[in-house]
PDB file of N, CA and C in Angstrom:
ATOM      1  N   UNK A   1     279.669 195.952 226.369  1.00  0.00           N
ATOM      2  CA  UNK A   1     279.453 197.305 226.860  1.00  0.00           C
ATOM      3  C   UNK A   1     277.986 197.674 226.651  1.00  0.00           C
ATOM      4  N   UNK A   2     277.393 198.361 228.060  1.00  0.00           N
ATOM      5  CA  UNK A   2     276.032 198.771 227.522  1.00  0.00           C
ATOM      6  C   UNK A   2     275.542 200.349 227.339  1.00  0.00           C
ATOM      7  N   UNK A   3     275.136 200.769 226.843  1.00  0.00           N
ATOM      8  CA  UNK A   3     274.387 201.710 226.305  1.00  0.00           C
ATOM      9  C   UNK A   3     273.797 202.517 227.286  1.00  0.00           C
ATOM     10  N   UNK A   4     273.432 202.096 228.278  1.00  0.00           N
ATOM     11  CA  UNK A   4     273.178 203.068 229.804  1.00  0.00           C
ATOM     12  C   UNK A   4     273.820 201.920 230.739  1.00  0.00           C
ATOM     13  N   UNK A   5     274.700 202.923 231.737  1.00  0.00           N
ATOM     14  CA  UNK A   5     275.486 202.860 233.034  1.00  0.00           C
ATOM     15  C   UNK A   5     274.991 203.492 233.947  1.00  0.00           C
ATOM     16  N   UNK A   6     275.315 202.989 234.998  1.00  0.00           N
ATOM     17  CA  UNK A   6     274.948 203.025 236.347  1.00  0.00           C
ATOM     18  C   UNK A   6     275.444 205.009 236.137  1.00  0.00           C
ATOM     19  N   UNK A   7     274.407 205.647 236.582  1.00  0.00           N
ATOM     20  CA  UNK A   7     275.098 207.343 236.913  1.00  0.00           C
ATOM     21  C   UNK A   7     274.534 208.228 235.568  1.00  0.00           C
ATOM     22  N   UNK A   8     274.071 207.245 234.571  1.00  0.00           N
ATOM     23  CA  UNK A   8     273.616 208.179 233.390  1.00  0.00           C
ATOM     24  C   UNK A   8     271.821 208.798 233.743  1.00  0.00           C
ATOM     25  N   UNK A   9     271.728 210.079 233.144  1.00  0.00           N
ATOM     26  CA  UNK A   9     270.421 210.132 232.778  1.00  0.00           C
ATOM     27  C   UNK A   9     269.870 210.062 232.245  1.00  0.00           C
ATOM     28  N   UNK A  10     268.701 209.772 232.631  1.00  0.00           N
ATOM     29  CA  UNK A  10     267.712 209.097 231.051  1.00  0.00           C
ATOM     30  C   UNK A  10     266.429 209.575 231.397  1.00  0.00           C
ATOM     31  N   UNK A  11     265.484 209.277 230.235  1.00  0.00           N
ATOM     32  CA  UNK A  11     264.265 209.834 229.729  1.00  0.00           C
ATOM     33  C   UNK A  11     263.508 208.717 229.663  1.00  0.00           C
ATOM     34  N   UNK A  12     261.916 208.337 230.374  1.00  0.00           N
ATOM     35  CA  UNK A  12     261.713 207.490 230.508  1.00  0.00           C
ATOM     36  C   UNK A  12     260.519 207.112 229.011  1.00  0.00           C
ATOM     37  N   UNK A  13     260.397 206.631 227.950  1.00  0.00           N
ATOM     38  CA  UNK A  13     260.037 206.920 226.989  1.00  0.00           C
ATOM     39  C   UNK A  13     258.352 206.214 226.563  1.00  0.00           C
ATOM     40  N   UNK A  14     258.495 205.365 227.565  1.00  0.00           N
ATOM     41  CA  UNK A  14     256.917 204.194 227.206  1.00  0.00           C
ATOM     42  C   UNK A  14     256.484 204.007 229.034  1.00  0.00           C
ATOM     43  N   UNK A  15     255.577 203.372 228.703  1.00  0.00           N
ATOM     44  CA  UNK A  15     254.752 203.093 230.715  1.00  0.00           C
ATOM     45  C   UNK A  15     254.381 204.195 231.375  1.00  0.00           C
ATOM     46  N   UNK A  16     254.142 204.134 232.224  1.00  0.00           N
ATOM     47  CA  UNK A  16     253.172 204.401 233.176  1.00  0.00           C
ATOM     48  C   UNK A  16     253.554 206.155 233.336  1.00  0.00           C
ATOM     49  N   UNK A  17     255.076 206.240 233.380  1.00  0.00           N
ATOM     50  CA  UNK A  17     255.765 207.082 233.653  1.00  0.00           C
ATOM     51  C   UNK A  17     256.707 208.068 232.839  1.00  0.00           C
ATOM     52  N   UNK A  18     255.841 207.624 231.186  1.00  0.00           N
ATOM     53  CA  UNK A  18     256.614 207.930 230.481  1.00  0.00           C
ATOM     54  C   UNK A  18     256.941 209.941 230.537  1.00  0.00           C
ATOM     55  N   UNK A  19     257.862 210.294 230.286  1.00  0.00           N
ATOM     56  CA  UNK A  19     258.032 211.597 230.236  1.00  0.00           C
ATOM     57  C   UNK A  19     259.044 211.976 231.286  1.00  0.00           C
ATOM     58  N   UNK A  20     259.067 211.184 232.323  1.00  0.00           N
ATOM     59  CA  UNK A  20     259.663 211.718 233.728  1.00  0.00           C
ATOM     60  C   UNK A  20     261.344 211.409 233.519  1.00  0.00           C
ATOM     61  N   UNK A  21     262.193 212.103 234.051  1.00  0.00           N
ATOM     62  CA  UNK A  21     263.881 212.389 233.915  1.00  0.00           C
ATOM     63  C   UNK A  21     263.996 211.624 235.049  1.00  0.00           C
ATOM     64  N   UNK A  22     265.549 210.902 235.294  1.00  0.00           N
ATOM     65  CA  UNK A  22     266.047 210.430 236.238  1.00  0.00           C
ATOM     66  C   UNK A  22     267.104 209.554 236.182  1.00  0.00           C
ATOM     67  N   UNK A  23     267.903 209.192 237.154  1.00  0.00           N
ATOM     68  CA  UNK A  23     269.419 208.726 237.516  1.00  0.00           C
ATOM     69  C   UNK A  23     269.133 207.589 237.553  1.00  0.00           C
ATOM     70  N   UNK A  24     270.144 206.477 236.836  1.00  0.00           N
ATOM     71  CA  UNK A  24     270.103 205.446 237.092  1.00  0.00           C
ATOM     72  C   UNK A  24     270.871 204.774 237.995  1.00  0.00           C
ATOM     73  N   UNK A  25     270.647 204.105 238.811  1.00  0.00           N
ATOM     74  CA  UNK A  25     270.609 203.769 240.361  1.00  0.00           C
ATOM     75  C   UNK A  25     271.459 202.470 240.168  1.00  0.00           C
ATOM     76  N   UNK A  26     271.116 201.053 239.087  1.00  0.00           N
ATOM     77  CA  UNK A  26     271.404 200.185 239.261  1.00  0.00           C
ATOM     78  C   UNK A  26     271.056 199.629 237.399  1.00  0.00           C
ATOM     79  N   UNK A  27     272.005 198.909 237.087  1.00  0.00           N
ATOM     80  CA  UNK A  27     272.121 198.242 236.139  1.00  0.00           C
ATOM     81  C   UNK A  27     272.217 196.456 236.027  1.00  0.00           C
ATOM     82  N   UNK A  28     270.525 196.366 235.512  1.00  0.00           N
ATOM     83  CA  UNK A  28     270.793 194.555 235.538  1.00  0.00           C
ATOM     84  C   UNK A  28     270.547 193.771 234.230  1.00  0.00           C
ATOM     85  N   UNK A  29     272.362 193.673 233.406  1.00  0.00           N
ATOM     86  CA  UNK A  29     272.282 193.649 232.109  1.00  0.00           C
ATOM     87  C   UNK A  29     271.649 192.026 231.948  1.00  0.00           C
ATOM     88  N   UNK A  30     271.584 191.416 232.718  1.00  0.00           N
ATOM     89  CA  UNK A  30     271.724 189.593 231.969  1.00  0.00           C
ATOM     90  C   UNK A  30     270.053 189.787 231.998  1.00  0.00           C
ATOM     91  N   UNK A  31     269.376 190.863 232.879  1.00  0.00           N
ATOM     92  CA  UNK A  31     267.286 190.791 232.321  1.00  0.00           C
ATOM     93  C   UNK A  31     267.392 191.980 231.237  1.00  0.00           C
ATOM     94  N   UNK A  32     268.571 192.887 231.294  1.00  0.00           N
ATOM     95  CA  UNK A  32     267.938 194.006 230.351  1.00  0.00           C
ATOM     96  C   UNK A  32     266.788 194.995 230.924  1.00  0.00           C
ATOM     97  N   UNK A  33     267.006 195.018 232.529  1.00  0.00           N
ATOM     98  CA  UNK A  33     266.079 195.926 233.168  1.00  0.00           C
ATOM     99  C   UNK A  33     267.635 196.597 233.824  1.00  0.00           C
ATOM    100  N   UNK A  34     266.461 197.943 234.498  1.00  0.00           N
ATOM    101  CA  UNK A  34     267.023 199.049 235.157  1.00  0.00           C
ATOM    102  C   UNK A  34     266.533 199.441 236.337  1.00  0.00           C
ATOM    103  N   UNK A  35     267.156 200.635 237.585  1.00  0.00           N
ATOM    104  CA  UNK A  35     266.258 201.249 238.366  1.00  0.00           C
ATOM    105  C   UNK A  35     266.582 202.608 238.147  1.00  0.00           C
ATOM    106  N   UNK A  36     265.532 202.996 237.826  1.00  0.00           N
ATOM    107  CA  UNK A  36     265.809 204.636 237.836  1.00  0.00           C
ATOM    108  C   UNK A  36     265.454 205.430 239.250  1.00  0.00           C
ATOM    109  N   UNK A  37     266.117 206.569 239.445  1.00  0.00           N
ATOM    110  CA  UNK A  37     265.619 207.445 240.710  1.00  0.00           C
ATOM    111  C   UNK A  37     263.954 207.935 240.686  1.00  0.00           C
ATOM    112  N   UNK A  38     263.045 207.342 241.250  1.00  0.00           N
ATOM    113  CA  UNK A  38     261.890 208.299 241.465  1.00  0.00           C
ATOM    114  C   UNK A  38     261.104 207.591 240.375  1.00  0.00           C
ATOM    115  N   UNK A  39     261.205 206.724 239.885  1.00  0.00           N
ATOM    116  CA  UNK A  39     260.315 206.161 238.450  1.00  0.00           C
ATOM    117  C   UNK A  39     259.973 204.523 238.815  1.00  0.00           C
ATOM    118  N   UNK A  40     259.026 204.263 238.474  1.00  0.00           N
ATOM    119  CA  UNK A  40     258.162 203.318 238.411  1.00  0.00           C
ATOM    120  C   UNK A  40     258.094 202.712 240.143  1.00  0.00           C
ATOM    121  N   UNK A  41     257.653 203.616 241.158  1.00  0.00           N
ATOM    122  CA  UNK A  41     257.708 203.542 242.473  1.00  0.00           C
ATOM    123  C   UNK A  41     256.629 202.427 242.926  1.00  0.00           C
ATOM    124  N   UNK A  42     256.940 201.369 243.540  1.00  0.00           N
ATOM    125  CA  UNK A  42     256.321 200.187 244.037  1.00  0.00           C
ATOM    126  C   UNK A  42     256.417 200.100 245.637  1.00  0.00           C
ATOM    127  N   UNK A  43     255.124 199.328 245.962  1.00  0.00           N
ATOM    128  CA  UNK A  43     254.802 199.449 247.561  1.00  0.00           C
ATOM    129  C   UNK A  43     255.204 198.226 247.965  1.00  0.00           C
ATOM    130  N   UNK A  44     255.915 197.992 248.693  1.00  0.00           N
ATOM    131  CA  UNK A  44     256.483 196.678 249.599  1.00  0.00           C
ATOM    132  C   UNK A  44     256.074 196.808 250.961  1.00  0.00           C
ATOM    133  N   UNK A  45     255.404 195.790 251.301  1.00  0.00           N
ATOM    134  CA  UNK A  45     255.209 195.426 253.099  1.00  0.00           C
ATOM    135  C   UNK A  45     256.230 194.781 253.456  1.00  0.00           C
ATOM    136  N   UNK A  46     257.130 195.476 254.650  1.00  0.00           N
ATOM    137  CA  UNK A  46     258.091 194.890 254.936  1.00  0.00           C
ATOM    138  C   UNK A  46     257.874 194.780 256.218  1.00  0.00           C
ATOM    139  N   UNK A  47     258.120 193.595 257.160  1.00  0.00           N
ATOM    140  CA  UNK A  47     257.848 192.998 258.837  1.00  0.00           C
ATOM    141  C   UNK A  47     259.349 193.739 259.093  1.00  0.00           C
ATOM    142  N   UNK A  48     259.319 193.630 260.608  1.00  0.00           N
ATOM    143  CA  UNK A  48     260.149 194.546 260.968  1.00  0.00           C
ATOM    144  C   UNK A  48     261.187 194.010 261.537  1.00  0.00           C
ATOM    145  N   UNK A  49     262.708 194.004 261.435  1.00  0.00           N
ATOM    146  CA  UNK A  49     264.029 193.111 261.999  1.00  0.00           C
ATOM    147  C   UNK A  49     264.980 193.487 262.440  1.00  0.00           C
ATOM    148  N   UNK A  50     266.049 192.858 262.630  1.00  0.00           N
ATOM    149  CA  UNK A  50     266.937 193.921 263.372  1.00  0.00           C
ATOM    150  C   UNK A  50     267.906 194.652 262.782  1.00  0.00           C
ATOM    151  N   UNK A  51     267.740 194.640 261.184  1.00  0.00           N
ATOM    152  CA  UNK A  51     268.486 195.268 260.895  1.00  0.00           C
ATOM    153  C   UNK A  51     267.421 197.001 260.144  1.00  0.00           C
ATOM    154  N   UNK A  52     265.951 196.255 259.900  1.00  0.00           N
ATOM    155  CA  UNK A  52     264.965 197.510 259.844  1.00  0.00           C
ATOM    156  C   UNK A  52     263.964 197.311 260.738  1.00  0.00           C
ATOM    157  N   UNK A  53     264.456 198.576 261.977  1.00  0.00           N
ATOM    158  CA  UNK A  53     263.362 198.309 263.118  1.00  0.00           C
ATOM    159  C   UNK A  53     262.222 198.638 263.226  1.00  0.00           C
ATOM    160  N   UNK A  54     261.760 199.029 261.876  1.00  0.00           N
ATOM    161  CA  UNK A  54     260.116 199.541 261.646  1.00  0.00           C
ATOM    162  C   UNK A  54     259.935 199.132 260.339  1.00  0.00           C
ATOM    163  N   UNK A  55     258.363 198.148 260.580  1.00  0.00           N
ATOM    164  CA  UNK A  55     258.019 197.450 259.876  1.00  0.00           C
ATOM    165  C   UNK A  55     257.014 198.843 259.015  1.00  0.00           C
ATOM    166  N   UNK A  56     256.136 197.894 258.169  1.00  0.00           N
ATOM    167  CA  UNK A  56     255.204 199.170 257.407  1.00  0.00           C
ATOM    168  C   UNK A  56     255.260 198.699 255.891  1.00  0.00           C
ATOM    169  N   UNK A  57     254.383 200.190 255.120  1.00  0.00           N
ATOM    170  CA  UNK A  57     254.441 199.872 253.937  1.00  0.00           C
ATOM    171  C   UNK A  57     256.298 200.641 253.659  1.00  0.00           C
ATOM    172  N   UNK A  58     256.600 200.431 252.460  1.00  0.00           N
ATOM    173  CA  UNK A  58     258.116 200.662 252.271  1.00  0.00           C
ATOM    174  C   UNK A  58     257.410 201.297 250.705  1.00  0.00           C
ATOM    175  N   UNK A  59     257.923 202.429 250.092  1.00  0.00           N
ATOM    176  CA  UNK A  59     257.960 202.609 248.767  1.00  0.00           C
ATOM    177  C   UNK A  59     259.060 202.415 248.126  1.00  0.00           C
ATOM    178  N   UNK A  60     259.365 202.132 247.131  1.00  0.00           N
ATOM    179  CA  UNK A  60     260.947 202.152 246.462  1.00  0.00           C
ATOM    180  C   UNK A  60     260.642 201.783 245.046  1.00  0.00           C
ATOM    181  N   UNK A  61     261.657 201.940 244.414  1.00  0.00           N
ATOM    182  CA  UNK A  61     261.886 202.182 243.157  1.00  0.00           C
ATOM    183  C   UNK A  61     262.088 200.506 242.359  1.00  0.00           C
ATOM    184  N   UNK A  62     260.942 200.640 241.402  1.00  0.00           N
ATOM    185  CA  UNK A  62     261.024 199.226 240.538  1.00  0.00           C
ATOM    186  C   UNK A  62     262.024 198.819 239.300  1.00  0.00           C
ATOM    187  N   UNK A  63     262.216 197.996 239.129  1.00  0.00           N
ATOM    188  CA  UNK A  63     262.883 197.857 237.699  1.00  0.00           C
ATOM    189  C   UNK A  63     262.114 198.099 236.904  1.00  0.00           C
ATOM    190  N   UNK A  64     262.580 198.633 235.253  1.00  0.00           N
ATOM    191  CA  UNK A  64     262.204 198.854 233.941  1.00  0.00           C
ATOM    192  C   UNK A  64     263.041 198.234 232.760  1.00  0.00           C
ATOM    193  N   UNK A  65     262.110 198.088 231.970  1.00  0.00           N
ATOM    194  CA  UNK A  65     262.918 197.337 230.926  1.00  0.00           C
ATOM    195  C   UNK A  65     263.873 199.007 230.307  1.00  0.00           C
ATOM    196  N   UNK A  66     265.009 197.966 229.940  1.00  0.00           N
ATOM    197  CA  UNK A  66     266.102 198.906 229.636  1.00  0.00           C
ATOM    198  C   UNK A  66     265.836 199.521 227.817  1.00  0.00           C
ATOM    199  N   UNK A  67     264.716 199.059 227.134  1.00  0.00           N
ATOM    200  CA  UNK A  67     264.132 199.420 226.137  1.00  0.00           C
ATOM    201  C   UNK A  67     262.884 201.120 226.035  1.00  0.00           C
ATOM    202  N   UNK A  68     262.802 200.916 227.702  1.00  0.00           N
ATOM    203  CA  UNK A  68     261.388 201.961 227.423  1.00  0.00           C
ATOM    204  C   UNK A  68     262.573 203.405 228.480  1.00  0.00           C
ATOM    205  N   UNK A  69     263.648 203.440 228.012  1.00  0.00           N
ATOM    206  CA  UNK A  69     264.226 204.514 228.075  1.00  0.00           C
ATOM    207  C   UNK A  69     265.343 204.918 227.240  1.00  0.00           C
ATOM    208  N   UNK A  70     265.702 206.429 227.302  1.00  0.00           N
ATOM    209  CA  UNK A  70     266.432 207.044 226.070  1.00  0.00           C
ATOM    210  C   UNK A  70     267.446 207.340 227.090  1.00  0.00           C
ATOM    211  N   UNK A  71     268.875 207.860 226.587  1.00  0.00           N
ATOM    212  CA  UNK A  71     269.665 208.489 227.801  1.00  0.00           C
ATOM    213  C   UNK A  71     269.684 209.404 226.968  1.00  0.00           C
ATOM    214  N   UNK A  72     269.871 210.689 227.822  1.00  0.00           N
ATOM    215  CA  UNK A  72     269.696 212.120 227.522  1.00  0.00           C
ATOM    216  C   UNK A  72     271.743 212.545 227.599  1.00  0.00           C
ATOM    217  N   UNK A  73     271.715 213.202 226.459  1.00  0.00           N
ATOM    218  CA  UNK A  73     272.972 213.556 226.248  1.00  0.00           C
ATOM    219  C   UNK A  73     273.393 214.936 227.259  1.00  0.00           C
ATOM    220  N   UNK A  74     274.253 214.746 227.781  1.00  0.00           N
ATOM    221  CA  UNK A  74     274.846 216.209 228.140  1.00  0.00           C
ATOM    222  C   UNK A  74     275.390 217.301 227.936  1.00  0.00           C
ATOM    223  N   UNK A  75     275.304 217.179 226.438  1.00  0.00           N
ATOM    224  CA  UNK A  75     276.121 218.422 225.802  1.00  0.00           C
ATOM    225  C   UNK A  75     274.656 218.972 224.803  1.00  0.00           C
ATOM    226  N   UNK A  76     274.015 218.050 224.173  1.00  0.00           N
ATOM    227  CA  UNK A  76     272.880 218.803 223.422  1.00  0.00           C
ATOM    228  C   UNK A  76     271.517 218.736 224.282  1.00  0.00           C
ATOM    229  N   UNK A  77     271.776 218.385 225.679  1.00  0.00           N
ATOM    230  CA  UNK A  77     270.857 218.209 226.877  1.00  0.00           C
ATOM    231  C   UNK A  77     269.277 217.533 225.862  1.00  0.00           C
ATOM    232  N   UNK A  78     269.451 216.573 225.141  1.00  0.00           N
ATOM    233  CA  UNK A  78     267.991 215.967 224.662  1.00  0.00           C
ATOM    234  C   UNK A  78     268.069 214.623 224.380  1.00  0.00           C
ATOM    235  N   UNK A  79     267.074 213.827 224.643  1.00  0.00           N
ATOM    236  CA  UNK A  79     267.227 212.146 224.282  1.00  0.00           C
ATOM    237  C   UNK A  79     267.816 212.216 223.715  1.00  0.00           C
ATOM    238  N   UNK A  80     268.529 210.616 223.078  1.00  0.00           N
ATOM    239  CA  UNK A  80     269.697 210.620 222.142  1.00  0.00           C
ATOM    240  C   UNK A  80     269.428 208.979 221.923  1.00  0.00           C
ATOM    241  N   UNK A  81     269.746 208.540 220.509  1.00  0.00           N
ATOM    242  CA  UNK A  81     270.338 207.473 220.926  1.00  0.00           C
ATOM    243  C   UNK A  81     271.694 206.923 220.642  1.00  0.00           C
ATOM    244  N   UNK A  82     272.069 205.790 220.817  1.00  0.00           N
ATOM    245  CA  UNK A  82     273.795 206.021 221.380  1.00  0.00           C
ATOM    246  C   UNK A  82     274.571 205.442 220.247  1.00  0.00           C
ATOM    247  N   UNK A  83     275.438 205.480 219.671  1.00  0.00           N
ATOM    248  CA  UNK A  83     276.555 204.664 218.943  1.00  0.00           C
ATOM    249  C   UNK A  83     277.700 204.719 219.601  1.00  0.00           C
ATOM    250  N   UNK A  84     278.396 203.611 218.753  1.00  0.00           N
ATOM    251  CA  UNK A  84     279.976 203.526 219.529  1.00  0.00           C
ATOM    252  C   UNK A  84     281.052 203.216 218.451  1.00  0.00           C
ATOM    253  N   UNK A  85     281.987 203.857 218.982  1.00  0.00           N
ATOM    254  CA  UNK A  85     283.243 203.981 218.162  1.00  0.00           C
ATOM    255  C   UNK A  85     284.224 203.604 219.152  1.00  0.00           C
ATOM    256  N   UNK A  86     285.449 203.068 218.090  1.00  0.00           N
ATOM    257  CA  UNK A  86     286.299 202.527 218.723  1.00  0.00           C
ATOM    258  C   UNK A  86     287.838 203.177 218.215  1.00  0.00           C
ATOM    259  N   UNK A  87     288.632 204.323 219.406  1.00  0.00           N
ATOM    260  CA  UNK A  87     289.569 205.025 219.071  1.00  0.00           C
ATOM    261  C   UNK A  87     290.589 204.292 218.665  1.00  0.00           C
ATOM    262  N   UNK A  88     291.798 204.903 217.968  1.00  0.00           N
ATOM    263  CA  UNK A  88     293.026 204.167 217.636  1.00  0.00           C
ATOM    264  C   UNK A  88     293.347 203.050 218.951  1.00  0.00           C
ATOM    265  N   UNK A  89     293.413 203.239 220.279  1.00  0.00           N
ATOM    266  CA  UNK A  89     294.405 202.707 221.005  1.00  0.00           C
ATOM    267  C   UNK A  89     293.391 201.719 221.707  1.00  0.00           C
ATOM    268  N   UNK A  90     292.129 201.444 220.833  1.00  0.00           N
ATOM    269  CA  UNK A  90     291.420 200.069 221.725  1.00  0.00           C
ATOM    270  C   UNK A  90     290.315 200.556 222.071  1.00  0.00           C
ATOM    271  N   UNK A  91     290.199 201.771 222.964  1.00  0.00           N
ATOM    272  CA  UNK A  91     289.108 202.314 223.805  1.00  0.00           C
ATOM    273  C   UNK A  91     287.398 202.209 223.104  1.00  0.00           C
ATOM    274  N   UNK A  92     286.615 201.668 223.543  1.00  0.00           N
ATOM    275  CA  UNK A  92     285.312 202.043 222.805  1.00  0.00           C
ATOM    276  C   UNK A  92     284.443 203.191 223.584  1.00  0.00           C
ATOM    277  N   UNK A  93     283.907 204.029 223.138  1.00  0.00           N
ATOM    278  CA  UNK A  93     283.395 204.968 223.321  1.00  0.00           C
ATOM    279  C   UNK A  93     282.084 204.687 222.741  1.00  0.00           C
ATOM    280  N   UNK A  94     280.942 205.702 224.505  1.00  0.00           N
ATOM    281  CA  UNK A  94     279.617 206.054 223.692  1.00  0.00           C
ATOM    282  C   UNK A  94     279.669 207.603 222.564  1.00  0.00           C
ATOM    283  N   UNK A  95     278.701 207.021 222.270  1.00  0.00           N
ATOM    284  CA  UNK A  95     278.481 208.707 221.540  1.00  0.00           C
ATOM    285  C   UNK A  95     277.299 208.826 220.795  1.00  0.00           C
ATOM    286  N   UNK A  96     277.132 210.127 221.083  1.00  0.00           N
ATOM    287  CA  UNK A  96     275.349 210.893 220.726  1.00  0.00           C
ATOM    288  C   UNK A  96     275.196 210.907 219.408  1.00  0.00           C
ATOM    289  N   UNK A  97     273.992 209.615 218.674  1.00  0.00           N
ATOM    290  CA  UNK A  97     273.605 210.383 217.600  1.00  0.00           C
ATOM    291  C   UNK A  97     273.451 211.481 217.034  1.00  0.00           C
ATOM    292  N   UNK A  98     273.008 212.287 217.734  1.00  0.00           N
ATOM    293  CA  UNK A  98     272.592 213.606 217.549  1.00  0.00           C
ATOM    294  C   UNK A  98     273.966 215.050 217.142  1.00  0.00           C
ATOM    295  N   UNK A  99     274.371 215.062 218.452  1.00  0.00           N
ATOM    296  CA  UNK A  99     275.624 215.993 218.007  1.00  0.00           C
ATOM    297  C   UNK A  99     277.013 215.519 217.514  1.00  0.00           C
ATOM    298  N   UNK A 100     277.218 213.802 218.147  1.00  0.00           N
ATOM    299  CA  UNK A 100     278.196 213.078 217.734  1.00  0.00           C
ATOM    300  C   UNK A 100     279.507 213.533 218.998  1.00  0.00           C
ATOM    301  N   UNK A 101     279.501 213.720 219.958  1.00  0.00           N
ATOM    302  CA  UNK A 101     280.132 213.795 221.109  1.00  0.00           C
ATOM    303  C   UNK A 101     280.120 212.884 221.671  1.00  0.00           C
ATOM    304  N   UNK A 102     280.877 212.393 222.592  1.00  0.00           N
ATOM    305  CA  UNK A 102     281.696 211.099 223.266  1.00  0.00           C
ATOM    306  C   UNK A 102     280.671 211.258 224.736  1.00  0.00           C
ATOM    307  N   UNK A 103     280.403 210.269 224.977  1.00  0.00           N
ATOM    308  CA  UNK A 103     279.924 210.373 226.792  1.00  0.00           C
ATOM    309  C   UNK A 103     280.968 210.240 227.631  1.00  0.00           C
ATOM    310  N   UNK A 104     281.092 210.794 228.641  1.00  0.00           N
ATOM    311  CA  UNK A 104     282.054 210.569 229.694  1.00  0.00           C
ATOM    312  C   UNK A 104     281.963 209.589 230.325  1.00  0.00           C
TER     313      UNK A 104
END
C-alpha cells in the first residue's frame, strides 16, 4: 500500500515548484515517481497523426519523485505525514500524523 493514491492532494515540498498544491493524476510505484496536476510542466514536440491532428509544441505535466511531496490532510487541511493502522477485521488504513484521522 502506498502513501499517496491516485486522487489525493499534495504539497509539492523540494524542486523547482516547491510550494504549489495539486491532484495527483497518476501513480508509478515500481520508480517511486508521480504526476501531479499543473506541477513540474514539460514541453514536448509532438509531429502530427491521425489520432493528434495538430502537430506543435505540447505542454504537459512531468513526473516527480514521490519523496519531494507531502499529502495534505483533509480534515486539518495541512501537510501531513502518513501512518497506518490496521483495524480489527484486516483493513489497513492511512492516517494523519497530525490529527490522527483515517483518509478516505
Amino acid at each position: 500500500m502506498r502513501k499517496v493514491r491516485k486522487g489525493d492532494l499534495v504539497k509539492v515540498i523540494s524542486g523547482r515548484d516547491r510550494g504549489r498544491i495539486g491532484e495527483v493524476l497518476r501513480v508509478f510505484p515500481k520508480e517511486d515517481r508521480i504526476i501531479v496536476k499543473g506541477v513540474h510542466m514539460i514541453k514536448r514536440h509532438q509531429r502530427p497523426t491521425a489520432r493528434q491532428r495538430e502537430g506543435g509544441i505540447i505542454e504537459q505535466e512531468g513526473k516527480i519523485h514521490i519523496s519531494n511531496v507531502m499529502l495534505i490532510c483533509p480534515e486539518c487541511d495541512t501537510p501531513t505525514r502518513v501512518g497506518f493502522e490496521i483495524t480489527p477485521d484486516g483493513e489497513k488504513l492511512r492516517r494523519c500524523k497530525r490529527c490522527g484521522k483515517a483518509f478516505p
